[in-house]
Protein backbone atom coordinates (compact mmCIF):
# COMPACT_ATOMS: atom_id res chain seq x y z
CA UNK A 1 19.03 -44.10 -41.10
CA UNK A 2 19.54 -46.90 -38.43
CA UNK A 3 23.03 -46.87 -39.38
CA UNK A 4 23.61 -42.78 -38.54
CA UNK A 5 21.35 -43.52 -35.50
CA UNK A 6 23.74 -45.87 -34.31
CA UNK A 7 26.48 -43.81 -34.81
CA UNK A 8 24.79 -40.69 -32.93
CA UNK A 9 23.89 -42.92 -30.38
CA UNK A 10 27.40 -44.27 -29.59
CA UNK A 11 29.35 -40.80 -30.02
CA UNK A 12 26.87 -39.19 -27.40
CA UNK A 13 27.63 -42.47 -25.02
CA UNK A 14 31.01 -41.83 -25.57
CA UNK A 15 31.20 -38.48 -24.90
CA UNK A 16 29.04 -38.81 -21.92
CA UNK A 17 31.56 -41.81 -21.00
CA UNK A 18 34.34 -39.47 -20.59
CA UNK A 19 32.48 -36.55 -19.17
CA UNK A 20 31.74 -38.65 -16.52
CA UNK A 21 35.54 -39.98 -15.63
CA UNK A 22 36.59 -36.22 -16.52
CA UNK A 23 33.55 -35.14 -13.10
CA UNK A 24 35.03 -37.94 -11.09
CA UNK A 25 38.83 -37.78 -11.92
CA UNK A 26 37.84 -33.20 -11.20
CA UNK A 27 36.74 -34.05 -7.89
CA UNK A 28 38.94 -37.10 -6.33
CA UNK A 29 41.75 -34.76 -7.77
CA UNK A 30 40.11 -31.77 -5.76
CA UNK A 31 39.71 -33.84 -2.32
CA UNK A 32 43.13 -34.99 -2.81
CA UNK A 33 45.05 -31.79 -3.21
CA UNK A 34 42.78 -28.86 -1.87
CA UNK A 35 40.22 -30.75 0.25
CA UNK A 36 42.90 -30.92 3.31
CA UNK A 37 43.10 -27.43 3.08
CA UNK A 38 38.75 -26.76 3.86
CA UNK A 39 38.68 -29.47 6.83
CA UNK A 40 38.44 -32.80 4.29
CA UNK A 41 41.65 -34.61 4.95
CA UNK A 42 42.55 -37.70 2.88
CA UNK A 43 42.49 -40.39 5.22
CA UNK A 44 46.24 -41.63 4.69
CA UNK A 45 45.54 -45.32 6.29
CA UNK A 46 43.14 -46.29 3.32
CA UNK A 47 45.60 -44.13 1.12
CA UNK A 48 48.68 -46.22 2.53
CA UNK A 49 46.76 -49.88 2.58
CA UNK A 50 45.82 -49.15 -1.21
CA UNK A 51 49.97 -47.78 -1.62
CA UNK A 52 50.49 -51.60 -0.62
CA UNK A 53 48.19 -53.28 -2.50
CA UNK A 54 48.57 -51.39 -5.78
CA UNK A 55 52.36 -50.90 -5.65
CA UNK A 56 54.39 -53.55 -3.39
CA UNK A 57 51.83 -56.62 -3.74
CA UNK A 58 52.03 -55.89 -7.55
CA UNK A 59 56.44 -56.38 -7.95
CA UNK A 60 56.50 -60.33 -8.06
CA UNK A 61 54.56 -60.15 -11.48
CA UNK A 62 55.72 -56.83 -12.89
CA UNK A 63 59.25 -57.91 -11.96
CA UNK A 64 58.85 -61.36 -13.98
CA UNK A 65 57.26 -60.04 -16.92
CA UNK A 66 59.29 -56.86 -17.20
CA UNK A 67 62.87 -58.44 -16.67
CA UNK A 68 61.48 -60.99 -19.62
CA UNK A 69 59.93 -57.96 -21.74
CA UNK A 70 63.78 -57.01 -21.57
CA UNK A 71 65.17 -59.65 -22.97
CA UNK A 72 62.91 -60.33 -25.42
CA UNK A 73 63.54 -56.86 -26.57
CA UNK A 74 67.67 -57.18 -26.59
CA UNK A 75 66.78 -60.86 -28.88
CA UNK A 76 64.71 -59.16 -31.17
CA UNK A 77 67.17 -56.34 -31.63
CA UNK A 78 69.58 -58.38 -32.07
CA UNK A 79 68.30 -59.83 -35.04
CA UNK A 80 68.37 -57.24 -37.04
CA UNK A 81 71.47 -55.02 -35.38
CA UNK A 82 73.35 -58.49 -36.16
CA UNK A 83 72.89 -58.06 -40.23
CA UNK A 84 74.86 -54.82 -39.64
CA UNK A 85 77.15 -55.72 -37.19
CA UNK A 86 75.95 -53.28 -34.60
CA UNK A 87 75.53 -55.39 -31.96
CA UNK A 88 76.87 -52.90 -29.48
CA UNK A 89 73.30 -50.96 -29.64
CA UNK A 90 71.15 -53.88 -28.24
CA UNK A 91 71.74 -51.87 -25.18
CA UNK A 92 70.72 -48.87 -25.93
CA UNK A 93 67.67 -50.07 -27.62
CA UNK A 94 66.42 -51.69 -24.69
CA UNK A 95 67.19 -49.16 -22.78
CA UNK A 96 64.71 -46.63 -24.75
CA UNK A 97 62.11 -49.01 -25.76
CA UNK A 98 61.87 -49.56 -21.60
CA UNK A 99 61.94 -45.94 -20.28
CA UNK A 100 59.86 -44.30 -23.35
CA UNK A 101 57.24 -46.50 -24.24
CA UNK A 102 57.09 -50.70 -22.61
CA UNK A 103 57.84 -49.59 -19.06
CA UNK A 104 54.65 -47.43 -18.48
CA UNK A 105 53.24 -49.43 -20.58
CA UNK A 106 53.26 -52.96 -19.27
CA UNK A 107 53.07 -51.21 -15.64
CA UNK A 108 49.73 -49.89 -16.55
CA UNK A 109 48.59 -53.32 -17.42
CA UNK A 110 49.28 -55.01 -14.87
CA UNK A 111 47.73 -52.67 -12.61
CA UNK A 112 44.58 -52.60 -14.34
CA UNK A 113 44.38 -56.18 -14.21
CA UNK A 114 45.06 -56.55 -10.42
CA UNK A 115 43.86 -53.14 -9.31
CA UNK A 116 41.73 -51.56 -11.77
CA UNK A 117 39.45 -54.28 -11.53
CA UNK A 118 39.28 -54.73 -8.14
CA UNK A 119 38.19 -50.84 -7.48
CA UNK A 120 35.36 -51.77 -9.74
CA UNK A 121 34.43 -55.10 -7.83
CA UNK A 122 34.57 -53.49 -4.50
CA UNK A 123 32.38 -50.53 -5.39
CA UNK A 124 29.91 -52.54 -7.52
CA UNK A 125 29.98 -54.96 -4.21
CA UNK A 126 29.05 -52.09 -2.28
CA UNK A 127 26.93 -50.24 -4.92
CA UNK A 128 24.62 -54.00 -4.57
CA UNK A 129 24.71 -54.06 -0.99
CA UNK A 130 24.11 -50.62 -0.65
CA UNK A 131 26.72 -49.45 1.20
CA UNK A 132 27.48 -46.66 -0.61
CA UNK A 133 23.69 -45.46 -0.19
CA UNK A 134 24.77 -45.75 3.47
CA UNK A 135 27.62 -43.71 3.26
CA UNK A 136 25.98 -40.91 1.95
CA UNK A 137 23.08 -41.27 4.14
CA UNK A 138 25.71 -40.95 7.03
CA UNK A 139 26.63 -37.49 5.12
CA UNK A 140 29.89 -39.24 3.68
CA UNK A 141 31.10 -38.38 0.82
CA UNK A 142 31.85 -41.68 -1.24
CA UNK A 143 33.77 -39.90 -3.81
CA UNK A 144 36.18 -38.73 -0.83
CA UNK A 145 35.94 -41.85 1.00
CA UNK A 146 36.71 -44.10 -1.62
CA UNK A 147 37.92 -42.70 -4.50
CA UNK A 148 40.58 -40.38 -2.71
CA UNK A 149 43.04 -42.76 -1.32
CA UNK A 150 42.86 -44.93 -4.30
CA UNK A 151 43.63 -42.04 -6.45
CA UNK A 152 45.92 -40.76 -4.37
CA UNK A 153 48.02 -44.19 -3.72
CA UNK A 154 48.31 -45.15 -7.95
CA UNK A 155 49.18 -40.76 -8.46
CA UNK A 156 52.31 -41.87 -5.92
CA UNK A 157 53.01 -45.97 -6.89
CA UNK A 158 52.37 -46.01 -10.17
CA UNK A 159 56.01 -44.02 -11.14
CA UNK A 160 57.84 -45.83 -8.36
CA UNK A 161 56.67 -49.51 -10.43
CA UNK A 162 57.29 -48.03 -13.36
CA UNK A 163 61.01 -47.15 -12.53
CA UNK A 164 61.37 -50.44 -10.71
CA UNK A 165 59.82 -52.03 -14.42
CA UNK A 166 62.46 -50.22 -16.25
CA UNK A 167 65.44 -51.59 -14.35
CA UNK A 168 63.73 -55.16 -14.93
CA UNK A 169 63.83 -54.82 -18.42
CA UNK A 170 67.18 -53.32 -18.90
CA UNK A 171 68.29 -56.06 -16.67
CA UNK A 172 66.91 -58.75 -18.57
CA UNK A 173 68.43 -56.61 -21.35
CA UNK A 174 71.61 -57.41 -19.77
CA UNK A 175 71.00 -61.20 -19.56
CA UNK A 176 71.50 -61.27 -23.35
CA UNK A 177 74.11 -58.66 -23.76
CA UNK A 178 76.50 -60.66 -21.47
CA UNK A 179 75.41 -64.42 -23.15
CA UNK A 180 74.88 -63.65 -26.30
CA UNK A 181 76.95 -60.06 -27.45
CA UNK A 182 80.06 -60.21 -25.51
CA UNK A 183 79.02 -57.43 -23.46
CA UNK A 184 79.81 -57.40 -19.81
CA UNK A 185 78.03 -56.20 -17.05
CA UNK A 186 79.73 -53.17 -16.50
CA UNK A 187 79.77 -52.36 -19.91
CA UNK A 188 76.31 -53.28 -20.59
CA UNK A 189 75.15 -50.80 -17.70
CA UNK A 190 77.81 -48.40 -18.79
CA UNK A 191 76.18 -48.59 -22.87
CA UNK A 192 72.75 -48.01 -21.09
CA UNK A 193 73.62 -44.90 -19.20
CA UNK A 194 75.16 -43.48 -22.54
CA UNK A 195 72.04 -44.00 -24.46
CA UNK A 196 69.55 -42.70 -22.42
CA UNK A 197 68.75 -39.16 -22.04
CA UNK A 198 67.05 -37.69 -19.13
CA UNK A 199 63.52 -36.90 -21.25
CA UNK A 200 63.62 -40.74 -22.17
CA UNK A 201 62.79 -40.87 -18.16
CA UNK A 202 60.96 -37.86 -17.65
CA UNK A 203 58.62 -39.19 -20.83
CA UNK A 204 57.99 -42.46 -18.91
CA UNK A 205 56.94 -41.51 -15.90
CA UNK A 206 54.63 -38.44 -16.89
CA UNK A 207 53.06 -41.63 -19.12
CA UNK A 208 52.66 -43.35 -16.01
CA UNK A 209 51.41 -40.34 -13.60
CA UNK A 210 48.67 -39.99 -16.54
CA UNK A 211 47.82 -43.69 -16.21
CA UNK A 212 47.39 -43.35 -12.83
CA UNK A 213 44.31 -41.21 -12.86
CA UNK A 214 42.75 -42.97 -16.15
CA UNK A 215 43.37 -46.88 -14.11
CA UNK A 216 41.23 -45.01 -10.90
CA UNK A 217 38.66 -43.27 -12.67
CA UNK A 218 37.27 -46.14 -14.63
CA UNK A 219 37.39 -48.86 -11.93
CA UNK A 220 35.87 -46.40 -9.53
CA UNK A 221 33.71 -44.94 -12.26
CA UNK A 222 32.75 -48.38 -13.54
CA UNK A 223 31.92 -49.83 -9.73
CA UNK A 224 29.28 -47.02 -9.07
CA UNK A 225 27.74 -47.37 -12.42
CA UNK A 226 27.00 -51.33 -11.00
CA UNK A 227 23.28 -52.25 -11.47
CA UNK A 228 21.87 -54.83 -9.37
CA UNK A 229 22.67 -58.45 -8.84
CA UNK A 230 25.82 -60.13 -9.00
CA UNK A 231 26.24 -60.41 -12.87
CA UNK A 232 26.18 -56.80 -12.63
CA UNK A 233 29.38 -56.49 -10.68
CA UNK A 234 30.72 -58.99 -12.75
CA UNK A 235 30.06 -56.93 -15.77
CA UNK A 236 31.37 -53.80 -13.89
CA UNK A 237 34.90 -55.38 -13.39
CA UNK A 238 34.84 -56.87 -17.32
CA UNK A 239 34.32 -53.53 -18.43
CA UNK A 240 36.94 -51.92 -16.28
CA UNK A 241 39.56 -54.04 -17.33
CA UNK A 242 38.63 -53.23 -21.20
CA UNK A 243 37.85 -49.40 -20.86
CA UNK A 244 40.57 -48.88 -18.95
CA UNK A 245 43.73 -50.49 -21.71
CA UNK A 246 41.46 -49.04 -24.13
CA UNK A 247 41.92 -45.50 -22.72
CA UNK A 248 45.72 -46.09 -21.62
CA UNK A 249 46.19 -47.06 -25.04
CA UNK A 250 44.48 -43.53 -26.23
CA UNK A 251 46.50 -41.58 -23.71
CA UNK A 252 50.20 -42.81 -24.40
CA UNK A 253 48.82 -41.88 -28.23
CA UNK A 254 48.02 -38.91 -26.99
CA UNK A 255 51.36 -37.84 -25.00
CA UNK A 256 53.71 -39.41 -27.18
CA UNK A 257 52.21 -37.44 -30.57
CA UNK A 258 52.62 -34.64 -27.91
CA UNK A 259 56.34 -35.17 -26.63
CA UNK A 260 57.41 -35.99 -30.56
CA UNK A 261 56.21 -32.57 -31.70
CA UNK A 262 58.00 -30.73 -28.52
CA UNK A 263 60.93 -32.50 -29.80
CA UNK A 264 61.12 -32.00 -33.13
């Protein structure tokens, strides 16, 4: 019985888990898109400082470990396309793996680790120092002041780093196709363009768009669920980080189950 009472236990967490991100992801999506409309404008200087530090602080790494996620790709493609002497596909393989699947992918990751944790450090902070008790005593919304720009800044960055990841990758793709299978550069880019079709893209960055919102919703969601005390906040950002790959993982399940039966 302790065993099915753990079970029941967890499932209702669970469901309450994501009922929760579903009520916050509702209504930062609501203040984002209609709130302008009723008198609630997103205030577009925290929107554009969180553009900067999700999106353009976050190409050094995503450009390093992208370009190498590339070539790693084109080796281990090689290995095998080699047996059959179909070496001329490297490049076309890349190409996919990068716009279907590793692009969003690795994107998402490296967000969560510099982003998605830091929503949930600086709303735990606040949630401890009660700031966000403030807020809402000064009859502001912390969902709207908050949430909103940080949704609204990884909704609009999130595509633009993962297009910028798959160039990386198909140009560390490249790397090996010119050194090691007589491609050139040209040709290489040329072999890319042939294999990829425009739903390989389109796939990506929905992906991406979809990561967006899950990345936000649990470091926000995890911050104001902060207890209090410092271990707390540390706690909050350890669990953001996990929740958050865990449910990125779930969704590009989810959407590429989805986009393989639409294409079938």
């Amino acid at each position: 019985m302790a065993f099915f009472d753990s079970i029941g236990r967890g499932a209702i967490g669970g469901f309450a888990y994501v009922g929760g991100l579903a009520r916050l992801t509702g209504r930062a999506a609501y203040l984002t898109v209609v709130g302008p409309f009723r008198g609630k404008p997103v205030r577009m200087s925290r929107a554009m400082h969180q553009a900067m530090a999700v999106g353009i602080e976050a190409l050094p790494i995503l450009s390093t470990i992208t370009f190498f996620v590339g070539l790693i790709l084109a080796l281990q493609g090689a290995y095998e396309l080699r047996k059959f002497g179909a070496l001329q596909y490297v490049a076309g393989g890349v190409a996919v793996s990068m716009t279907r699947e590793l692009g969003p992918l690795m994107t998402a990751i490296v967000v969560i680790g510099r982003s998605g944790s830091a929503f949930a450090a600086e709303i735990g902070t606040m949630m401890v120092t009660e700031e966000v008790d403030a807020l809402t005593t000064m009859a502001i919304n912390p969902i709207q002041f908050l949430v909103t720009p940080k949704f609204l800044a990884m909704i609009v960055m999130l595509p633009c780093l993962t297009t910028w990841a798959d160039f990386m990758g198909v140009l560390g793709g490249a790397v090996f196709g010119i050194t090691g299978a007589s491609f050139t550069f040209h040709g290489y880019i040329q072999a890319t363009v042939d294999a990829l079709l425009q739903r390989d893209i389109i796939t990506g960055l929905i992906k991406s768009v979809m990561f967006g919102g899950v990345i936000t919703a649990v470091g926000c969601y995890e911050g104001f669920q902060t207890g209090a005390g410092a271990e707390e906040v540390g706690r909050s950002t350890t669990s953001a980080v996990v929740m958050s790959i865990f449910l990125v993982i779930i969704v590009d399940l989810v959407f590429t189950s989805l986009f393989y039966m639409l294409q079938r």
